[in-house]
PDB file of N, CA and C in Angstrom:
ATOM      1  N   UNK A   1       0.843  -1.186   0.000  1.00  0.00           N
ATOM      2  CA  UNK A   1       0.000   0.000   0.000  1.00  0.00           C
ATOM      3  C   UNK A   1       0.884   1.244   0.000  1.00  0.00           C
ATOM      4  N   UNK A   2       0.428   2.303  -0.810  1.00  0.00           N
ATOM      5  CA  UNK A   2       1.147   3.616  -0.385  1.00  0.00           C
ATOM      6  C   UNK A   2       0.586   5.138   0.152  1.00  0.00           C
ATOM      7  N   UNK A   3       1.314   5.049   1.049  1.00  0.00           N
ATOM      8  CA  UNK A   3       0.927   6.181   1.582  1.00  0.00           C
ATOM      9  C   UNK A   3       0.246   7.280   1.036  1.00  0.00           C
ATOM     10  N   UNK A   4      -0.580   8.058   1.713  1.00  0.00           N
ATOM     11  CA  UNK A   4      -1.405   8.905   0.941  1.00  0.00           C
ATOM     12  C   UNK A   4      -2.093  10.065   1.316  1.00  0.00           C
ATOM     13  N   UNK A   5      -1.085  10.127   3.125  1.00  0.00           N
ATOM     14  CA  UNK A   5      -1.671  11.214   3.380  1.00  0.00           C
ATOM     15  C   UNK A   5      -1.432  11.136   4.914  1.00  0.00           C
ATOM     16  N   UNK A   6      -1.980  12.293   5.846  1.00  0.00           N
ATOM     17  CA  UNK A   6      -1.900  12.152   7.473  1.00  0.00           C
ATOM     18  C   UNK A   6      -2.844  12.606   7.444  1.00  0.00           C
ATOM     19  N   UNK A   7      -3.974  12.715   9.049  1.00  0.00           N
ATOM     20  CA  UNK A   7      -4.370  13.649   9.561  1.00  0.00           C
ATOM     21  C   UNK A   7      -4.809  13.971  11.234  1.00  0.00           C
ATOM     22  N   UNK A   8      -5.244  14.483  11.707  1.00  0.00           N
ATOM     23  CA  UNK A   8      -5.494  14.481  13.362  1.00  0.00           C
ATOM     24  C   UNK A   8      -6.733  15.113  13.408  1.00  0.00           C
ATOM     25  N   UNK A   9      -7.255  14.931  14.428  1.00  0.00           N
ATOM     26  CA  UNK A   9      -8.502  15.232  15.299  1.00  0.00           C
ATOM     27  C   UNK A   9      -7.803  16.313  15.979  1.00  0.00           C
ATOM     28  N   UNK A  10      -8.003  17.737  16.393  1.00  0.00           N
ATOM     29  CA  UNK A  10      -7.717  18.244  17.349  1.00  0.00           C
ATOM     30  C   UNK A  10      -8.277  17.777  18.753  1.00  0.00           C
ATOM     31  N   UNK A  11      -7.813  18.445  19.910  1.00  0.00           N
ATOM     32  CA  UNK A  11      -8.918  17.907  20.893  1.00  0.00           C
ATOM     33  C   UNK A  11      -9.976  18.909  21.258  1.00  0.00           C
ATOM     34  N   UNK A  12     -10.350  20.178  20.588  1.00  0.00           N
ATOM     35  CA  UNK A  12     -11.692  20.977  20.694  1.00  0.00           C
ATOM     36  C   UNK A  12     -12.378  20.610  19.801  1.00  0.00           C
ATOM     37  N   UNK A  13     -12.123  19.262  18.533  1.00  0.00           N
ATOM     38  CA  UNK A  13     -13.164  18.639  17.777  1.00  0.00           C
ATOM     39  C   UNK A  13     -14.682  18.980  18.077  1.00  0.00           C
ATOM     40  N   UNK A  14     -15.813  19.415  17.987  1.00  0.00           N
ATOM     41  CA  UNK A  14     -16.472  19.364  18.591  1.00  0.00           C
ATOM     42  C   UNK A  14     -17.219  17.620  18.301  1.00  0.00           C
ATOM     43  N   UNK A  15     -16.646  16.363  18.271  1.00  0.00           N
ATOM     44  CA  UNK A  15     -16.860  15.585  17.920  1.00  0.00           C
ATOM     45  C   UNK A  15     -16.473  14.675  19.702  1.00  0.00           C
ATOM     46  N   UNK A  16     -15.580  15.600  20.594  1.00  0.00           N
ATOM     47  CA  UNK A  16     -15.220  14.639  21.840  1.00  0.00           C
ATOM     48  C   UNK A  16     -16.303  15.163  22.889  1.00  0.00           C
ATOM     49  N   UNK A  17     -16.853  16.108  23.075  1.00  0.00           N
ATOM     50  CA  UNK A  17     -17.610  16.172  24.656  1.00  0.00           C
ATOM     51  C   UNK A  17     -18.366  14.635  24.004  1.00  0.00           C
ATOM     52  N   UNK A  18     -18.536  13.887  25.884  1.00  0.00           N
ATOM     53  CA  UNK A  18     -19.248  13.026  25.899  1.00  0.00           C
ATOM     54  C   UNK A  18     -18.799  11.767  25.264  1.00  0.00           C
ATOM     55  N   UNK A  19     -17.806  11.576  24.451  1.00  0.00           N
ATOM     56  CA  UNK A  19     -17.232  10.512  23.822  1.00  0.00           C
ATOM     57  C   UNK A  19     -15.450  10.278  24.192  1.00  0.00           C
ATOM     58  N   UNK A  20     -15.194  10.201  24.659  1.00  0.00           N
ATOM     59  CA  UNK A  20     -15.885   9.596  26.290  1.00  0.00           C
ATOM     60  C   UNK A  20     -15.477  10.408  27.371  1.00  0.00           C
ATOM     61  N   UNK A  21     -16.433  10.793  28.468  1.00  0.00           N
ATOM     62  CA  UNK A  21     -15.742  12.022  29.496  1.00  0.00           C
ATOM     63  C   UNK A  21     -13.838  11.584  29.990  1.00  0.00           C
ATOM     64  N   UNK A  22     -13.767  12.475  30.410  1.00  0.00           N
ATOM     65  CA  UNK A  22     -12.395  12.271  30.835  1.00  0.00           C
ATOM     66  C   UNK A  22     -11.888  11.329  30.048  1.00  0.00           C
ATOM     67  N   UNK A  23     -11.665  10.744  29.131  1.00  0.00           N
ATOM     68  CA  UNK A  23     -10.575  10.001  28.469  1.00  0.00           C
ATOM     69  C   UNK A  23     -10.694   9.874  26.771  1.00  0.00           C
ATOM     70  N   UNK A  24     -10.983  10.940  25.995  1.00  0.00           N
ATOM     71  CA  UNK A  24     -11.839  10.954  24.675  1.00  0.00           C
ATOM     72  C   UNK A  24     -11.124   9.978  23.800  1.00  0.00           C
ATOM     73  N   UNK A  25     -11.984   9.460  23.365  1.00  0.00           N
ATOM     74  CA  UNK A  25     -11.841   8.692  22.145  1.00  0.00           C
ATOM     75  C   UNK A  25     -12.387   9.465  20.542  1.00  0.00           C
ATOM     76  N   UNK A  26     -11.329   9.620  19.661  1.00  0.00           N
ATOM     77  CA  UNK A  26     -12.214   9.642  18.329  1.00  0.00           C
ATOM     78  C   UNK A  26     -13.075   8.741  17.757  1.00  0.00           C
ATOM     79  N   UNK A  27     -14.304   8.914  17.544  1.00  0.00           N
ATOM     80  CA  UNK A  27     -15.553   8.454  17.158  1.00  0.00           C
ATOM     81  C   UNK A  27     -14.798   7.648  15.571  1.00  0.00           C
ATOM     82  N   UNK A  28     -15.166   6.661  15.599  1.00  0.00           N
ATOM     83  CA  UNK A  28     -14.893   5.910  13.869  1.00  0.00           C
ATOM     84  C   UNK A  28     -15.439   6.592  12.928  1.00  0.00           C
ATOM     85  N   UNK A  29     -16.501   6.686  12.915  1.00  0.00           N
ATOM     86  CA  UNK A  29     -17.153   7.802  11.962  1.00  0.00           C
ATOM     87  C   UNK A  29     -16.380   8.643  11.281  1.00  0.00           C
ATOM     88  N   UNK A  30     -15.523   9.549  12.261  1.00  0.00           N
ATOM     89  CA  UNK A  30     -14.706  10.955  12.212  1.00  0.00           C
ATOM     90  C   UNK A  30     -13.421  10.306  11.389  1.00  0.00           C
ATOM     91  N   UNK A  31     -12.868   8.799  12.035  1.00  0.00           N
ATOM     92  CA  UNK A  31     -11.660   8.527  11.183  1.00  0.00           C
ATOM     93  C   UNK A  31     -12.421   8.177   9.967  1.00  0.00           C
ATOM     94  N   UNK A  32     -13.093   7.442   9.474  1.00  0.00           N
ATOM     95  CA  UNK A  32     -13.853   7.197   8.481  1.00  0.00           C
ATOM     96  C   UNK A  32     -13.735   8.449   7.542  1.00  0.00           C
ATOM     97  N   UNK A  33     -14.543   9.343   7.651  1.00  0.00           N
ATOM     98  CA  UNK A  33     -14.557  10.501   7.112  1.00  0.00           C
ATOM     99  C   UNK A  33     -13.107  11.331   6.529  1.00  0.00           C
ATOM    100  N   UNK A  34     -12.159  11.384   7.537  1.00  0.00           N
ATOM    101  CA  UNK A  34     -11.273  12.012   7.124  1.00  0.00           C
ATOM    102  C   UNK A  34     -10.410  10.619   6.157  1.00  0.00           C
ATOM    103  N   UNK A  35     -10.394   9.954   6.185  1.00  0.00           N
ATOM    104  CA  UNK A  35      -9.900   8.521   5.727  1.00  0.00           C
ATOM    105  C   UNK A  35     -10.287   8.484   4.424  1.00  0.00           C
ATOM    106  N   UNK A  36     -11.600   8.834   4.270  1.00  0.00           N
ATOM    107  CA  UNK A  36     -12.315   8.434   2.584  1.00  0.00           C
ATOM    108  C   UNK A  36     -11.934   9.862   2.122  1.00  0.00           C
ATOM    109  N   UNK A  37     -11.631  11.005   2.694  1.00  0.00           N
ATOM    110  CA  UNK A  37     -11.248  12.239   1.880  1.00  0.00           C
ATOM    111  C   UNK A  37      -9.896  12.100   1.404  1.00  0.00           C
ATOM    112  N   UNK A  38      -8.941  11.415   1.977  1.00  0.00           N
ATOM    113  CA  UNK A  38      -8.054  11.685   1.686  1.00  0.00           C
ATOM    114  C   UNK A  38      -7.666  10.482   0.347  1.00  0.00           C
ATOM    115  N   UNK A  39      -8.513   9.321   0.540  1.00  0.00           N
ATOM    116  CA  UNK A  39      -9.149   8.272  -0.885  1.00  0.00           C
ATOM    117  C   UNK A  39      -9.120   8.817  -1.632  1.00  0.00           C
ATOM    118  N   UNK A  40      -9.876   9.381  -1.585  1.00  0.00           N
ATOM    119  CA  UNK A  40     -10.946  10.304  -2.723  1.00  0.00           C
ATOM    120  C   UNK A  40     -10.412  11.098  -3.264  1.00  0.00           C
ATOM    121  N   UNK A  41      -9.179  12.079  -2.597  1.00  0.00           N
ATOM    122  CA  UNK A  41      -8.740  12.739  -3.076  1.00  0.00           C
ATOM    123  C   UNK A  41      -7.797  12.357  -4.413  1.00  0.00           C
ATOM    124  N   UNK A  42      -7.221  10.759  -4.115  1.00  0.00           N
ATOM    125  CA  UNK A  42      -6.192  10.582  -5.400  1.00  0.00           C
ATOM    126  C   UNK A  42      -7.102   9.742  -6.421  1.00  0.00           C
ATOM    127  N   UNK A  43      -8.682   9.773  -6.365  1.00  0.00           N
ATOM    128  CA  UNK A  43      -9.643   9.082  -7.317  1.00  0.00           C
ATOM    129  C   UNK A  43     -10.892  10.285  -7.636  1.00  0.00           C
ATOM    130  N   UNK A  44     -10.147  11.029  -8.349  1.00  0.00           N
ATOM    131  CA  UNK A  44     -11.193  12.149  -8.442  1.00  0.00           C
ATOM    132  C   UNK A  44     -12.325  11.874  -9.582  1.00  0.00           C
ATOM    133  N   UNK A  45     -13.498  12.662  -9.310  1.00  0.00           N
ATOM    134  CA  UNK A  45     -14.851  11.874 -10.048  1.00  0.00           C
ATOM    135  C   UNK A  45     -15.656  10.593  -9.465  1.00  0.00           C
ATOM    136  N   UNK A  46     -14.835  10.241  -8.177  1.00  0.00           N
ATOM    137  CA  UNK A  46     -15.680   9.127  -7.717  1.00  0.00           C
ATOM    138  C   UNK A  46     -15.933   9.159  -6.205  1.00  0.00           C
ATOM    139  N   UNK A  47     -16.611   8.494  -5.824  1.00  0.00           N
ATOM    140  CA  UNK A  47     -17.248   8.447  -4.826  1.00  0.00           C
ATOM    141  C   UNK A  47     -17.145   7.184  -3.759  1.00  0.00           C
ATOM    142  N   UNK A  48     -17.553   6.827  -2.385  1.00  0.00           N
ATOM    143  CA  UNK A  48     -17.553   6.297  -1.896  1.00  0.00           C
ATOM    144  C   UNK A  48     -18.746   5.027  -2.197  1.00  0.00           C
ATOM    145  N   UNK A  49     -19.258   3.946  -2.673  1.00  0.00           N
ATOM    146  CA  UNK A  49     -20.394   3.262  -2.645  1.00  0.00           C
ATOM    147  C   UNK A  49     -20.634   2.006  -1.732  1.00  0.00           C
ATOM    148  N   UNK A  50     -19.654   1.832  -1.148  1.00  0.00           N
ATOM    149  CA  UNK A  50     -19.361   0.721  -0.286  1.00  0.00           C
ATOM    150  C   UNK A  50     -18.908   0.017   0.718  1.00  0.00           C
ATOM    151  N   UNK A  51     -18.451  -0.223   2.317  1.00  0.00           N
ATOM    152  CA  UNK A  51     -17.584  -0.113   2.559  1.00  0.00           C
ATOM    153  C   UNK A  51     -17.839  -2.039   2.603  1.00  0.00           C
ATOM    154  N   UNK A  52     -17.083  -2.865   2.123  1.00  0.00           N
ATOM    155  CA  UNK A  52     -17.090  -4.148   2.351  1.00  0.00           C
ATOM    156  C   UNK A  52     -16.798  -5.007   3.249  1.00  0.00           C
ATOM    157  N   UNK A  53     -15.411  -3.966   3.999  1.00  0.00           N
ATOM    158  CA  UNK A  53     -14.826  -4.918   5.075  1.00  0.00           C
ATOM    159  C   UNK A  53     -14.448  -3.638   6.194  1.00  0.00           C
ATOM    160  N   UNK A  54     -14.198  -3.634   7.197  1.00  0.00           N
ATOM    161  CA  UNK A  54     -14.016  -2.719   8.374  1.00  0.00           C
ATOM    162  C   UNK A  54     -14.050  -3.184   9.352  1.00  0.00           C
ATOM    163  N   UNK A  55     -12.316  -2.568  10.336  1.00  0.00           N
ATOM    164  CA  UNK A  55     -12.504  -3.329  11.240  1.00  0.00           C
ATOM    165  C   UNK A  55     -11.125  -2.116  12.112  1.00  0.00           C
ATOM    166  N   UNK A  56     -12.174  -1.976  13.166  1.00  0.00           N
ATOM    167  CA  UNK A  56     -11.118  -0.656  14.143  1.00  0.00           C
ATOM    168  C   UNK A  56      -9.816  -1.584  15.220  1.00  0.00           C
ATOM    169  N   UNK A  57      -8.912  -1.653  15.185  1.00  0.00           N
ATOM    170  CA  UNK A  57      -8.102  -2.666  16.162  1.00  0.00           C
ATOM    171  C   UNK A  57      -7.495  -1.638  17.291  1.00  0.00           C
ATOM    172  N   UNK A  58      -7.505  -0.550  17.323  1.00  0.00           N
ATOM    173  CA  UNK A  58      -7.338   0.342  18.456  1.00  0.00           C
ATOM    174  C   UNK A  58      -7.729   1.672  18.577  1.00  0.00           C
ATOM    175  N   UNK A  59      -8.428   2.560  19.950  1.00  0.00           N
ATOM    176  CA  UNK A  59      -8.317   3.494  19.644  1.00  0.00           C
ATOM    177  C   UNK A  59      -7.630   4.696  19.642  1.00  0.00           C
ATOM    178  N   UNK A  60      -8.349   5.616  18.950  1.00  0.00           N
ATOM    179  CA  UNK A  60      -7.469   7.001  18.316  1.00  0.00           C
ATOM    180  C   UNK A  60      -7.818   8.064  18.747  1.00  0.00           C
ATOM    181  N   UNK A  61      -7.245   8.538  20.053  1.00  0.00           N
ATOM    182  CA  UNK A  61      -6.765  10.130  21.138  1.00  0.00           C
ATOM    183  C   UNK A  61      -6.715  11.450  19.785  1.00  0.00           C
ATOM    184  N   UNK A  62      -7.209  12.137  20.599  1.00  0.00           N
ATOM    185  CA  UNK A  62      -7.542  13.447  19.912  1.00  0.00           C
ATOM    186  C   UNK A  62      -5.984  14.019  20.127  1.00  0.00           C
ATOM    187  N   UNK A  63      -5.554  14.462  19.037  1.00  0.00           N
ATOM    188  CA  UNK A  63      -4.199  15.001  18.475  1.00  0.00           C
ATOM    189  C   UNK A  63      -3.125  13.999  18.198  1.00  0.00           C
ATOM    190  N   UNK A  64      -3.499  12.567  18.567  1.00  0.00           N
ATOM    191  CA  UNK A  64      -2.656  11.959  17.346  1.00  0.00           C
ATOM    192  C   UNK A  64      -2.915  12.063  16.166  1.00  0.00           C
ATOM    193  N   UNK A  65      -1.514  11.752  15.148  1.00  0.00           N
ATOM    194  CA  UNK A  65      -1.313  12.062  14.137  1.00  0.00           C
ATOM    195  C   UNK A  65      -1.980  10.251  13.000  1.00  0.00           C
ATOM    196  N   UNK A  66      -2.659  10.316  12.736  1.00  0.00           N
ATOM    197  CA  UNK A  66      -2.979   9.500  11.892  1.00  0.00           C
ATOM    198  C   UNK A  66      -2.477   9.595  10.347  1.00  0.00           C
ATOM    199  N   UNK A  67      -1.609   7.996   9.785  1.00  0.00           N
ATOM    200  CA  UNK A  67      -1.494   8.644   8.628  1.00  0.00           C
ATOM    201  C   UNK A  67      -2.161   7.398   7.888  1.00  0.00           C
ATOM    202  N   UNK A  68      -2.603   7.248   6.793  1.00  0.00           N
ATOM    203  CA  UNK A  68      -3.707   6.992   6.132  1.00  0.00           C
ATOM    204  C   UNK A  68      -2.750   6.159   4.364  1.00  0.00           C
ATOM    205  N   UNK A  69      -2.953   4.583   4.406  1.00  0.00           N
ATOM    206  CA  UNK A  69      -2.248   4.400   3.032  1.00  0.00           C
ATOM    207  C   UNK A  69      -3.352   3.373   2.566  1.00  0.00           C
ATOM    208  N   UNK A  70      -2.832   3.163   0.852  1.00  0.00           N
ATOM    209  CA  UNK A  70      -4.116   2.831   0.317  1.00  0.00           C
ATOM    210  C   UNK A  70      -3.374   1.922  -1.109  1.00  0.00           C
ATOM    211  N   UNK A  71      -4.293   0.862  -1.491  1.00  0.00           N
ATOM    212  CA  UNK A  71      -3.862   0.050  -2.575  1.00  0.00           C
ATOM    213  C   UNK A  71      -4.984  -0.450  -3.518  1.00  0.00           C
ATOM    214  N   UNK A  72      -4.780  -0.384  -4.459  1.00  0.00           N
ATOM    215  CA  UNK A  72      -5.969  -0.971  -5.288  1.00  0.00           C
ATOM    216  C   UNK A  72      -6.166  -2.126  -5.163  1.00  0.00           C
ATOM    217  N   UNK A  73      -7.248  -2.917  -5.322  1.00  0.00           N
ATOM    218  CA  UNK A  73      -7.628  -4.347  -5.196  1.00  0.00           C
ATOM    219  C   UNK A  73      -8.026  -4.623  -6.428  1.00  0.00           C
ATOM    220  N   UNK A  74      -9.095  -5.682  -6.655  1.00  0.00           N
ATOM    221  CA  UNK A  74      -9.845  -6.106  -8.109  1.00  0.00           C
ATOM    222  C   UNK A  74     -10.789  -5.353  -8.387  1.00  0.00           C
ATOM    223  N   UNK A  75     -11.582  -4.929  -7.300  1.00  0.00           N
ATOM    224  CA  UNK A  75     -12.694  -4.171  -7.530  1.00  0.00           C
ATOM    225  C   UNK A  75     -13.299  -3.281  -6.463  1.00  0.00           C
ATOM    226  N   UNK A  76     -11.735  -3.030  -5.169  1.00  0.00           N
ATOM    227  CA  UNK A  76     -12.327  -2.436  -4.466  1.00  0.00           C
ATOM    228  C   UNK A  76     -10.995  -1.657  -4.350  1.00  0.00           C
ATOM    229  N   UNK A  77     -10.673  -0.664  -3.191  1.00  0.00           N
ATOM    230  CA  UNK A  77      -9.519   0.151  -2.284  1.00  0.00           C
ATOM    231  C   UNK A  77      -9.332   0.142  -1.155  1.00  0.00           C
ATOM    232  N   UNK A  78      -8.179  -1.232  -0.914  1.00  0.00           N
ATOM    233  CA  UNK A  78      -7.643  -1.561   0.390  1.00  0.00           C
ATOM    234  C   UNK A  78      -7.324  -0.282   0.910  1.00  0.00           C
ATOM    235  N   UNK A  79      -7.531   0.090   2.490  1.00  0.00           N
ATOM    236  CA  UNK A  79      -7.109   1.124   3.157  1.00  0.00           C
ATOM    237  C   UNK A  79      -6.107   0.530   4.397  1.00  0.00           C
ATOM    238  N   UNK A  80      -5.679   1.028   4.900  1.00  0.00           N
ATOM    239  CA  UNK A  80      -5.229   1.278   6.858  1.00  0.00           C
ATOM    240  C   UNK A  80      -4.983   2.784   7.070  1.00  0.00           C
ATOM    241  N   UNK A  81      -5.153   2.447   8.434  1.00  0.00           N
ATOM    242  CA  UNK A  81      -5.254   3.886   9.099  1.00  0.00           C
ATOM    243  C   UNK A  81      -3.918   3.577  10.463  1.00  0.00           C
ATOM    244  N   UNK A  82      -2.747   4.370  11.025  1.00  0.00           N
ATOM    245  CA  UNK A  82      -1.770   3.501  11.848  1.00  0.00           C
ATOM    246  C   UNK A  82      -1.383   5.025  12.145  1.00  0.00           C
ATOM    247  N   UNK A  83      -1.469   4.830  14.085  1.00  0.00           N
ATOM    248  CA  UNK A  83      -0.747   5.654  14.501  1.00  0.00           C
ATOM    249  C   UNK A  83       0.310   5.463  15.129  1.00  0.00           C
ATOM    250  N   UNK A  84       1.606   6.134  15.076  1.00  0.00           N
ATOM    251  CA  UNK A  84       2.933   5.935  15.125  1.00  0.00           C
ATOM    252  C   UNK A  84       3.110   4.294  15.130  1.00  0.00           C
ATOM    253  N   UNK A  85       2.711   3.830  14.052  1.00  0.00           N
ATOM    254  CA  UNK A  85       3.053   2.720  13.369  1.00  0.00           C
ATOM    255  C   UNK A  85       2.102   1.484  13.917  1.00  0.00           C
ATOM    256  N   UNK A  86       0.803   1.391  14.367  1.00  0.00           N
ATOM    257  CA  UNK A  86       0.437   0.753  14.558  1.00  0.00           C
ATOM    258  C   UNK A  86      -0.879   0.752  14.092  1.00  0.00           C
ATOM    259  N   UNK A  87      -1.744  -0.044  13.421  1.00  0.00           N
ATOM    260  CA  UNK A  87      -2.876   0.182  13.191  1.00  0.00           C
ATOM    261  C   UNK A  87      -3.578   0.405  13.725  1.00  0.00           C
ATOM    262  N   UNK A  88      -5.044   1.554  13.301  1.00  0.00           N
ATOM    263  CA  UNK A  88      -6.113   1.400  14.537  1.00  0.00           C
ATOM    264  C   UNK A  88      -7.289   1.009  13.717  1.00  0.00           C
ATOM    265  N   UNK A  89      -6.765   0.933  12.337  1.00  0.00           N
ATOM    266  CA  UNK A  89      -8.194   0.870  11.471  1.00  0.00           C
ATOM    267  C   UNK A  89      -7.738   0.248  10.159  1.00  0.00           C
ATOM    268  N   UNK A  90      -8.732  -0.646   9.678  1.00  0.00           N
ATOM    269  CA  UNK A  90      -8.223  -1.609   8.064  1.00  0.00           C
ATOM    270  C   UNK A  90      -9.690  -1.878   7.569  1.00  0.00           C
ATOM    271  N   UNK A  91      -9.643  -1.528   6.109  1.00  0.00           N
ATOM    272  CA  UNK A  91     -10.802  -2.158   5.601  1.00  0.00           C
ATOM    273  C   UNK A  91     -10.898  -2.079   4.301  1.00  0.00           C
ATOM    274  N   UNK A  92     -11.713  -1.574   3.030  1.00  0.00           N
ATOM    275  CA  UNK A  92     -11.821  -1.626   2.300  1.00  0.00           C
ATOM    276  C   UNK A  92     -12.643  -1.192   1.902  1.00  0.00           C
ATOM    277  N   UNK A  93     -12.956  -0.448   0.847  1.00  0.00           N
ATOM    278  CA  UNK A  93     -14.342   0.472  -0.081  1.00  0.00           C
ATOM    279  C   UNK A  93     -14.146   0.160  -1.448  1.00  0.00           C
ATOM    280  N   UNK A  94     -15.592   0.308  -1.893  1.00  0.00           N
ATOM    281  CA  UNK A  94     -15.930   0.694  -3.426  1.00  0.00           C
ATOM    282  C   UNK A  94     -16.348   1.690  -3.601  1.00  0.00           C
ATOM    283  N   UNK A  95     -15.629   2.418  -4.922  1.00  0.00           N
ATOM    284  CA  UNK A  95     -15.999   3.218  -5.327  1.00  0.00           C
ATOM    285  C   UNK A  95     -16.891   3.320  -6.690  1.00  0.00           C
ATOM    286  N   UNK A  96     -17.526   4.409  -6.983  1.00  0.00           N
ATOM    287  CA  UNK A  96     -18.209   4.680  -8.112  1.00  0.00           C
ATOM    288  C   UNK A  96     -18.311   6.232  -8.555  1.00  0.00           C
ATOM    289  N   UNK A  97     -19.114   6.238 -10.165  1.00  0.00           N
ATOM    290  CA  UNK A  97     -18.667   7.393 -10.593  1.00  0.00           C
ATOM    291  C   UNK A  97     -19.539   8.578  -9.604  1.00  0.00           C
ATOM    292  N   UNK A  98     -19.212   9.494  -9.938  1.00  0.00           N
ATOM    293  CA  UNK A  98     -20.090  10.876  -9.336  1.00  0.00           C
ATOM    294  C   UNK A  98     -21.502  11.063  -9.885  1.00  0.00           C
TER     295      UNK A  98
END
C-alpha cells in the first residue's frame, strides 16, 4: 500500500464532549470521514459506494497524528489507518462514478 496522506482530530473537535468524558476517544465515523477524503482525493470523479470490510483494532486520542495508506484491489480500495506505526483501522471500499 502507499501512503497517501496524514491527519489528526484536534482535541476541541467538537466531535469529543461526551465521547468519552475524561478520556476521549475519536468516534470511527470521524476517522472514516477524514480517511475516505483523503481516498478520494487521489480518485477524483468518484465516490464512496461501499464499505465491504471494516474493522477498528485500536483506539485514536484526539491530536494523534494519523497517517492513512491505500492500494488498489480487483474491484475495491484496500485502506489502513496507523498511529505511530500501529494500526487502529483496516478495511476496504468501493468506489463509483459521481
Amino acid at each position: 500500500m502507499d501512503a497517501v496522506g496524514e491527519f489528526d482530530i484536534p482535541h476541541d473537535h467538537p466531535c469529543l464532549p461526551g465521547h468519552f468524558p475524561g478520556r476521549p476517544i475519536v468516534p470511527g465515523v470521524v476517522l472514516l470521514d477524514a480517511a475516505f477524503a483523503l481516498i478520494l482525493a487521489g480518485h477524483p470523479g468518484q465516490r464512496v459506494t461501499g464499505l465491504p470490510s471494516i474493522k477498528f483494532t485500536h483506539p485514536v486520542r484526539p491530536g494523534d497524528t494519523v497517517e492513512v495508506s491505500c492500494g488498489p484491489g480487483p474491484d475495491r480500495v484496500a485502506f489502513a489507518c496507523a498511529v505511530a506505526g500501529r494500526d487502529v483501522l483496516r478495511g476496504s471500499v468501493t468506489l463509483g462514478r459521481l
